[in-house]
Protein backbone atom coordinates (compact mmCIF):
# COMPACT_ATOMS: atom_id res chain seq x y z
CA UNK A 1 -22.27 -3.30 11.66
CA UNK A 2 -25.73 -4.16 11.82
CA UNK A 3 -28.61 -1.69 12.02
CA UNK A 4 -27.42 0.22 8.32
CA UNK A 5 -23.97 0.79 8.03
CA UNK A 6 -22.58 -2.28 6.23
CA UNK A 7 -24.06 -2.52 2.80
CA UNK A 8 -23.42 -4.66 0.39
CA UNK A 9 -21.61 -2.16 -1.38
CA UNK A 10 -19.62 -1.57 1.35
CA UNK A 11 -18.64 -5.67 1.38
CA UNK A 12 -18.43 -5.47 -2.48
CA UNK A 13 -15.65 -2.64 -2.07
CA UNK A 14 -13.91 -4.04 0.62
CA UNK A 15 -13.40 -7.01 -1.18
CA UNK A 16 -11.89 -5.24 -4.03
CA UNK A 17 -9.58 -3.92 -2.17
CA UNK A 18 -7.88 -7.02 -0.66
CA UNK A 19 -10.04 -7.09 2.38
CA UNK A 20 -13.18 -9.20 3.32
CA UNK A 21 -16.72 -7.64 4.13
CA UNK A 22 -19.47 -9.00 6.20
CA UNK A 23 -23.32 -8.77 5.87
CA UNK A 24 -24.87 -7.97 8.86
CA UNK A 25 -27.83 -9.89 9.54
CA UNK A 26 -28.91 -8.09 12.78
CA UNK A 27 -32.11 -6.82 12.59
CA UNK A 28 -33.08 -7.25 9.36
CA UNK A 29 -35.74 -10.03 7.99
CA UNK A 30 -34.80 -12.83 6.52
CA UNK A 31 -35.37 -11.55 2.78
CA UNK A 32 -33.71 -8.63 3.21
CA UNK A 33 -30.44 -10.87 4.01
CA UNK A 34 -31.23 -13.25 1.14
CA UNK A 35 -31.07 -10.37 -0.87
CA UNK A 36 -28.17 -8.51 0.46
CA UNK A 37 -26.30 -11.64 0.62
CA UNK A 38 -27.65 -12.26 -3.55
CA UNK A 39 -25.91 -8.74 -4.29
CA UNK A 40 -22.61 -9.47 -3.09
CA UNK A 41 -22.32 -12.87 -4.74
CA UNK A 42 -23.94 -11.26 -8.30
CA UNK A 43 -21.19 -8.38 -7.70
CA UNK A 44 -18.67 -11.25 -8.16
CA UNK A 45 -17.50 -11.19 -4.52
CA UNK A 46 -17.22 -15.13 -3.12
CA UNK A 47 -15.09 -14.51 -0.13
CA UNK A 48 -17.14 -12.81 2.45
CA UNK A 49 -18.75 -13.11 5.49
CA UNK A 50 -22.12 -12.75 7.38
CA UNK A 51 -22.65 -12.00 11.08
CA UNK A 52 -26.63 -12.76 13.14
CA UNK A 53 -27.42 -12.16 16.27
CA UNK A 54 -28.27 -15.39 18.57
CA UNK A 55 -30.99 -14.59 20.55
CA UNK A 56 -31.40 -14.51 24.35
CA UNK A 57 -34.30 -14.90 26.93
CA UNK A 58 -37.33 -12.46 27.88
CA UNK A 59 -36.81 -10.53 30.32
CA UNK A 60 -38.28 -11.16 33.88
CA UNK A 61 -37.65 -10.79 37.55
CA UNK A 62 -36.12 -7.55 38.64
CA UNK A 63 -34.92 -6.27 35.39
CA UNK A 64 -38.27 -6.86 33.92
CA UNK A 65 -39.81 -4.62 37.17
CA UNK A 66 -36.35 -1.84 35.81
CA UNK A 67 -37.58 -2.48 32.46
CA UNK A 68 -41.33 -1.36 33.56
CA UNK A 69 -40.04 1.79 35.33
CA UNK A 70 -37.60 2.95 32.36
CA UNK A 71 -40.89 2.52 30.17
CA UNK A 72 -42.55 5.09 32.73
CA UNK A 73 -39.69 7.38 32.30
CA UNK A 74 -39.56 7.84 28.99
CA UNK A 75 -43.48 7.86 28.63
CA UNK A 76 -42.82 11.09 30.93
CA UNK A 77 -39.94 12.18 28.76
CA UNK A 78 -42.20 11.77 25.59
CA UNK A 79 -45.48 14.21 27.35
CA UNK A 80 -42.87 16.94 28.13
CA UNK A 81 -41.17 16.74 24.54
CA UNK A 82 -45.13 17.07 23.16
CA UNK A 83 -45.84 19.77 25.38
CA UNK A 84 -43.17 21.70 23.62
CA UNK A 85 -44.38 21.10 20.25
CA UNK A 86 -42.21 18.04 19.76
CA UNK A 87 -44.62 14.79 18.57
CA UNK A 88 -43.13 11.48 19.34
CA UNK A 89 -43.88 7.92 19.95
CA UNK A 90 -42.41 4.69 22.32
CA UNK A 91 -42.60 1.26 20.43
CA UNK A 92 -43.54 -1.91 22.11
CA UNK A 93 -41.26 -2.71 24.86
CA UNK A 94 -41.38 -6.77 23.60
CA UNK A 95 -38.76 -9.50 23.15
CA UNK A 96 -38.18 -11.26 19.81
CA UNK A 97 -35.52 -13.83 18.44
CA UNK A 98 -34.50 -11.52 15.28
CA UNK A 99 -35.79 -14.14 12.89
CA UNK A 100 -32.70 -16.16 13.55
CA UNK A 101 -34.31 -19.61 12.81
CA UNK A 102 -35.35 -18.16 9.55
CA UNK A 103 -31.76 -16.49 9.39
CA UNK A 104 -29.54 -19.81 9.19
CA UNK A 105 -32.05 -20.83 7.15
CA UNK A 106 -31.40 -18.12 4.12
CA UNK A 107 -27.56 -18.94 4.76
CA UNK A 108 -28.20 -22.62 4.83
CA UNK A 109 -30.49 -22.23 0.91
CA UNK A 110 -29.80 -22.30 -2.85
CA UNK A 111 -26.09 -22.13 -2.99
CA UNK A 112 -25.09 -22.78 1.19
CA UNK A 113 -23.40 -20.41 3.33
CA UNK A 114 -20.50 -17.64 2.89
CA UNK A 115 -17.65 -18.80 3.44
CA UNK A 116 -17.40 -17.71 7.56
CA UNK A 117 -20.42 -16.76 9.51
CA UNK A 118 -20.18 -15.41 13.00
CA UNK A 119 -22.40 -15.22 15.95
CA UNK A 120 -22.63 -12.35 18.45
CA UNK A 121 -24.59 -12.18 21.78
CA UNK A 122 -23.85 -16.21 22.24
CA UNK A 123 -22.75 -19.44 20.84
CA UNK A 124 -25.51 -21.07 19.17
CA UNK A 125 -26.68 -24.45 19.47
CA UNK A 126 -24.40 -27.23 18.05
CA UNK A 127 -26.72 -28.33 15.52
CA UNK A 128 -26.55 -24.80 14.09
CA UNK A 129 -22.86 -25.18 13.62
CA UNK A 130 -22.80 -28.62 12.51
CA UNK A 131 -25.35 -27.81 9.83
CA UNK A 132 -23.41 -24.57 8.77
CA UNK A 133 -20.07 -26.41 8.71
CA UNK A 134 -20.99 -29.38 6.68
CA UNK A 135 -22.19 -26.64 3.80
CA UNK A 136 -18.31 -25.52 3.96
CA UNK A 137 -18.70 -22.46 6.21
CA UNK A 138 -15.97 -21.70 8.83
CA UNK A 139 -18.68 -20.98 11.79
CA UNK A 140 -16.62 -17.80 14.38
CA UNK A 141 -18.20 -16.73 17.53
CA UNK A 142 -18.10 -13.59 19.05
CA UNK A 143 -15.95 -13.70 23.02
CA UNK A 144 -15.41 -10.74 25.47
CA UNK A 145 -14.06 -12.75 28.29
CA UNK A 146 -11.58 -15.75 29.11
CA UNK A 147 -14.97 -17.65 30.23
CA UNK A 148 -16.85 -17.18 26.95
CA UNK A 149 -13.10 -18.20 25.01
CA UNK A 150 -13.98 -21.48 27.05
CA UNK A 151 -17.45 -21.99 26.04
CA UNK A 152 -17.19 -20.80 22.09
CA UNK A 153 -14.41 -23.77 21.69
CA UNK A 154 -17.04 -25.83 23.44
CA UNK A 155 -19.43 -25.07 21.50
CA UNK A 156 -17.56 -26.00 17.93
CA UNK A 157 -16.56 -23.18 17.07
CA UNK A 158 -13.98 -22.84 14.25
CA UNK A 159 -12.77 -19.37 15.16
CA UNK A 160 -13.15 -17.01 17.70
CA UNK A 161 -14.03 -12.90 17.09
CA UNK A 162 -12.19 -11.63 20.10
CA UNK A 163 -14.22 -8.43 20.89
CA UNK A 164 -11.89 -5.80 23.19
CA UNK A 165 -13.91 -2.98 25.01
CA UNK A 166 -12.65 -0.41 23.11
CA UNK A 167 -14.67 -1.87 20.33
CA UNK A 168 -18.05 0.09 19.24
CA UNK A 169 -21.60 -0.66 19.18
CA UNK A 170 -23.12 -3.88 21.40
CA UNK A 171 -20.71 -6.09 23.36
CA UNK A 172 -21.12 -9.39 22.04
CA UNK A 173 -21.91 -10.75 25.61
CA UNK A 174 -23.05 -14.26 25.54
CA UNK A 175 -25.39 -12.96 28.95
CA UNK A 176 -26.70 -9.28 29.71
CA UNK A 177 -26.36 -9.74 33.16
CA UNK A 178 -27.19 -6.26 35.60
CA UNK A 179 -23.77 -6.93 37.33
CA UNK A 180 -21.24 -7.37 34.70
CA UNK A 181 -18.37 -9.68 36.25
CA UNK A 182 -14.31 -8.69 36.44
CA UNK A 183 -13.14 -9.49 33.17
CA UNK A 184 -16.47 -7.84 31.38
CA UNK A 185 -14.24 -5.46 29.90
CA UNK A 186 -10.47 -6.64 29.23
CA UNK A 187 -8.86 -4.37 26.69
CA UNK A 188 -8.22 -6.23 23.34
CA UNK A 189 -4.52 -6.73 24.08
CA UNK A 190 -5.13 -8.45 27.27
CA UNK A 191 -8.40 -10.65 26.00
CA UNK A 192 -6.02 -11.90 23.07
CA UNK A 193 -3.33 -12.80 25.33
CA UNK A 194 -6.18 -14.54 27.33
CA UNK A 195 -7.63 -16.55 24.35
CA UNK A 196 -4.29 -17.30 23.14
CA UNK A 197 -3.13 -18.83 26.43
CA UNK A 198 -6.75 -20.93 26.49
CA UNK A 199 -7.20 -22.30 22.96
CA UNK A 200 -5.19 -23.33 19.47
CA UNK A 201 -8.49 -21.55 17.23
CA UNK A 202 -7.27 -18.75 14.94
CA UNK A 203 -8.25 -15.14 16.57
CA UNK A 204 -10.16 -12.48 15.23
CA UNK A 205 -9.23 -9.55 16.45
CA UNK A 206 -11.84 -6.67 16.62
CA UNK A 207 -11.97 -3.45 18.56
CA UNK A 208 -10.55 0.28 18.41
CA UNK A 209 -8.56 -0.68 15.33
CA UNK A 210 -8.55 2.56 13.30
CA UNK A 211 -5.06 3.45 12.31
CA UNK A 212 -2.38 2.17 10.31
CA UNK A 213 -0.26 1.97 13.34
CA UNK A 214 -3.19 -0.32 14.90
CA UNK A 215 -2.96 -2.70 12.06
CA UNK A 216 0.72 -2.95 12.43
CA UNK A 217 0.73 -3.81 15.95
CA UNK A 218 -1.57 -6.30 15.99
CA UNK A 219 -0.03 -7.75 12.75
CA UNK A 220 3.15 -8.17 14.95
CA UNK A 221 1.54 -10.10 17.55
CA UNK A 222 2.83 -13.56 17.48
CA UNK A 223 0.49 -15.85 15.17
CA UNK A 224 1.32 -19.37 15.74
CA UNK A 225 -1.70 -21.63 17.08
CA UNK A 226 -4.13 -18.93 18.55
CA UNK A 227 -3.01 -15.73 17.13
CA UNK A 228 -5.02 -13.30 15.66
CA UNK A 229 -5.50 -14.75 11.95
CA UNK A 230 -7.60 -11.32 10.63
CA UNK A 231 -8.39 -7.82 11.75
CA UNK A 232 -12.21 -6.94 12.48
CA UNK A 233 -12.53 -3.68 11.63
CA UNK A 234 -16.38 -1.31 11.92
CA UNK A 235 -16.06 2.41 13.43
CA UNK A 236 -13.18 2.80 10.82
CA UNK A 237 -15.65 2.74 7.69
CA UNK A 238 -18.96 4.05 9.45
CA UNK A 239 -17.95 7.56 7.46
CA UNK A 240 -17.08 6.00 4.23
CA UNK A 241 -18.90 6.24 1.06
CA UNK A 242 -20.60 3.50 0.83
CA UNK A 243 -21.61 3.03 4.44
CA UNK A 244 -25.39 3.06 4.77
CA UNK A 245 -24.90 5.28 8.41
CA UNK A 246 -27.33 7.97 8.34
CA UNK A 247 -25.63 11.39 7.00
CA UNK A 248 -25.86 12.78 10.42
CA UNK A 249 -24.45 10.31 12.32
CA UNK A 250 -21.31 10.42 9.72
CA UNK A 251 -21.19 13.96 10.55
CA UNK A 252 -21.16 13.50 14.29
CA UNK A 253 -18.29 11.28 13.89
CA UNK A 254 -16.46 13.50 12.32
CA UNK A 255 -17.75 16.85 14.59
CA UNK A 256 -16.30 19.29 17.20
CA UNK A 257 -18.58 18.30 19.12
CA UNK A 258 -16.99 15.08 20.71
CA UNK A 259 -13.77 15.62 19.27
CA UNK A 260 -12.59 18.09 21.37
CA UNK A 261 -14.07 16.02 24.54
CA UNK A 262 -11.24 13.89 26.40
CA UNK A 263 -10.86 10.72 24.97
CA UNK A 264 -11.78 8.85 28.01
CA UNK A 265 -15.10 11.03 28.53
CA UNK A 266 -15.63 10.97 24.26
CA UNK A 267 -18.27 7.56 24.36
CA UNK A 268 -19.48 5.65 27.02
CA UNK A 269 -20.93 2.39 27.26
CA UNK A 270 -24.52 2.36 27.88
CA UNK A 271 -27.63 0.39 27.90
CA UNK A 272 -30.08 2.93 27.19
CA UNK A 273 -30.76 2.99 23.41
CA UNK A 274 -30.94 -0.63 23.49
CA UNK A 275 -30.66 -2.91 26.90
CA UNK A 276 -26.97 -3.79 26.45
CA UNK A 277 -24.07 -2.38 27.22
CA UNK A 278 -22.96 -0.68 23.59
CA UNK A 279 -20.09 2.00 23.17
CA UNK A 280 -21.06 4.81 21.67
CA UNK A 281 -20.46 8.84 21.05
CA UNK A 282 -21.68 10.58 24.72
CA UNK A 283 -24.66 12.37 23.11
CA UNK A 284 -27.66 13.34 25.48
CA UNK A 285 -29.82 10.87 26.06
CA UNK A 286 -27.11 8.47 26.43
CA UNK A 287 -26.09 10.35 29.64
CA UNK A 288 -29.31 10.81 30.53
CA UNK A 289 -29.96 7.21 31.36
CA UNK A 290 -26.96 5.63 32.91
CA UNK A 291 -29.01 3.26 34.28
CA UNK A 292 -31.28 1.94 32.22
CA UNK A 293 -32.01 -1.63 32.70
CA UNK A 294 -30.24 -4.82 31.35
CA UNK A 295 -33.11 -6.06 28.86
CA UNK A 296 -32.62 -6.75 25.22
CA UNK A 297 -34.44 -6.68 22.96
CA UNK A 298 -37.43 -5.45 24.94
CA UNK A 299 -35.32 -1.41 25.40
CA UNK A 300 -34.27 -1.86 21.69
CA UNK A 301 -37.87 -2.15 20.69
CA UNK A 302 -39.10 0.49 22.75
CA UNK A 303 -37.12 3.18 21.87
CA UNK A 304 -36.48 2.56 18.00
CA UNK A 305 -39.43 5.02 16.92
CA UNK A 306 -37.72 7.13 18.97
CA UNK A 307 -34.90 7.07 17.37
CA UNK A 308 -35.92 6.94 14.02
CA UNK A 309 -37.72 10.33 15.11
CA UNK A 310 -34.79 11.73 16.21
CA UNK A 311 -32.89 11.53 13.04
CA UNK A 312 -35.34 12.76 11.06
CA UNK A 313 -35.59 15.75 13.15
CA UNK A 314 -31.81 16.15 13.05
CA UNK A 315 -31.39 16.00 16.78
CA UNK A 316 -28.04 14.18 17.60
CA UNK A 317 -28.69 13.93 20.74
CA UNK A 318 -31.17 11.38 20.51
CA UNK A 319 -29.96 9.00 17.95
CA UNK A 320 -27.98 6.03 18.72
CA UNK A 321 -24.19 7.29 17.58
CA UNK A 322 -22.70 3.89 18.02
CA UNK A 323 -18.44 3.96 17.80
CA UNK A 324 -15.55 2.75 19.03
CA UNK A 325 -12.72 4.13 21.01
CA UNK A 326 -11.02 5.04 17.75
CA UNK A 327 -13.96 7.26 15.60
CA UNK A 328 -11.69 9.77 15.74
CA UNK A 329 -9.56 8.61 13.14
CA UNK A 330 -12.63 7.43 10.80
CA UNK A 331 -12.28 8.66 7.20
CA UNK A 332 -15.12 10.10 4.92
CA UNK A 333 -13.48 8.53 1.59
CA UNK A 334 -14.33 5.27 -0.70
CA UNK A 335 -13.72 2.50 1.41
CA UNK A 336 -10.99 0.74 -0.75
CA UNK A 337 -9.04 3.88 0.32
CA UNK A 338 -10.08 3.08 3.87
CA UNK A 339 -8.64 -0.22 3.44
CA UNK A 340 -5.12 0.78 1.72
CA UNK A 341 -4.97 3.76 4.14
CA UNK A 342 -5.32 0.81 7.30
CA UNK A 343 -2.45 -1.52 5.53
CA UNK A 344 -0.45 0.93 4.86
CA UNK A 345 2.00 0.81 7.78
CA UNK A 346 2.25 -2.83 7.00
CA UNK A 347 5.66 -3.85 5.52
CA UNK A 348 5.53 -4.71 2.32
């Protein structure tokens, strides 16, 4: 959960408690994840995982014309918002690689890698994985559709992350493309069965698992060759104690507000807090911009101070409320609770 919520105390008590945490290297500079990464292992916490971001193209063409307008728009939104007494400001609508070089780098230093890493947005180049592998790491990539399953073995993968739609927060979409194709979002049942049919790689399975009765379906699935060999788990602990989620977004999780809404109307995937298509709560401004263009990072840049603003104001509606299909069912306790509470269906 990149952006905040995982912490490494949040990886540090989800390994005590039997499961395995993952530092999210999204967004953050390269320090910052040799340090997060330092606290886990000083914590005495070996088995655990990171997760970065592989980086795409600029964006040009006709989405970088879409881009360009939705700039304008919420330029205009910005003047009216001032005009009622409400100061705030657009970022730079520019493209970046996240620092990934730098990244794999840090994971690559001093003692070598965790002992997975995983890639979202794209399978990275092969020298990447070679490199990570020969340190010992177990190198996953992130797959949303039966064509990406293809590509991620490929590419050398060791593992696939098997992202459903019902899952919160970005798509891992190798591509952002403006017209997303038929299988762009297969439930995670049916991408599993996919993958499984396609490749012998041990499946990760990750999206609107929140329940105990989630974990013990899944953990029925059939596990021979491709079968699902963990559950990836986010939306479940964004309320937990030691998630870093902002106090208000915790709350809104747990609100009224989009409780009561019908399940099917309660999030929506949308691209306008960040250029791709992300699942989160249906606050304001995410229905306000149903169409905002298919470019990442440039939308992500441009609307962070925004944001950022937004939460410090207190205004819901305006912050990024990323969740799965499941946030219902996400618990404001320590997260080794969390993790019994999830196993607990299990047999024993």
């Amino acid at each position: 959960m990149a952006g905040g919520p995982s912490t490494p105390a949040l990886v540090v008590a989800a390994a005590r408690a039997g499961a395995m945490g993952y530092v999210a290297g999204g967004y953050k500079a390269p320090a910052a994840l040799r340090d997060e990464v330092a606290q886990v292992r000083a914590a005495g916490v070996d088995v655990f995982g990171a997760n970065l971001f592989v980086p795409g193209q600029a964006t040009t063409g006709a989405a970088r014309r879409g881009l360009e307008a939705y700039v304008a728009s919420l330029q205009a939104e910005v003047a009216e918002l001032a005009g009622r007494g409400v100061e705030l400001e657009l970022g730079r609508a520019s493209w970046d690689d996240d620092d990934f070089d730098a990244k794999v780098e840090v994971l690559l230093d001093g003692p070598g890698p965790p002992p997975i890493v995983t890639f979202t947005f794209g399978c990275p180049a092969r020298r990447v994985i070679d490199e990570l592998q020969a340190r010992g790491a177990m190198v996953g990539i992130t797959v949303t559709t039966p064509d990406e399953v293809d590509r991620a073995v490929a590419g050398g993968a060791d593992c696939l992350v098997v992202q459903g739609a019902e899952a919160g927060a970005h798509r891992g979409s190798f591509t952002n493309e403006v017209d997303d194709g038929p299988d762009a979002d297969l439930s995670l049942a049916d991408l599993l069965e996919a993958a499984r049919s396609r490749c012998s790689l041990p499946l990760l399975a990750a999206g609107g698992i929140a329940t105990p009765a989630h974990v013990a379906a899944l953990a029925a699935l059939p596990t021979g060759g491709g079968g699902p060999a963990q559950l990836v788990v986010g939306t479940a602990f964004l309320r937990s104690d030691e998630s870093g989620a902002h106090r208000l977004y915790k709350d809104a999780l747990g609100s009224d507000r989009f409780a009561r809404l019908p399940p099917e109307e309660a999030t929506v995937v949308t691209r306008a807090f960040s250029g791709r298509r992300a699942r989160a709560l249906a606050n304001g401004f995410a229905r306000a911009h149903p169409h905002a263009p298919a470019a990442y990072p440039e939308v992500n840049n441009l609307t962070r101070p925004m944001r950022a603003a937004a939460s410090a104001r207190g205004d819901t509606e305006a912050m990024s409320l990323y969740a799965g299909v499941g946030f219902r069912h996400a618990l404001a306790r320590p997260a080794g609770e969390i993790v019994e509470h999830l196993v607990s269906g299990l047999t024993r």
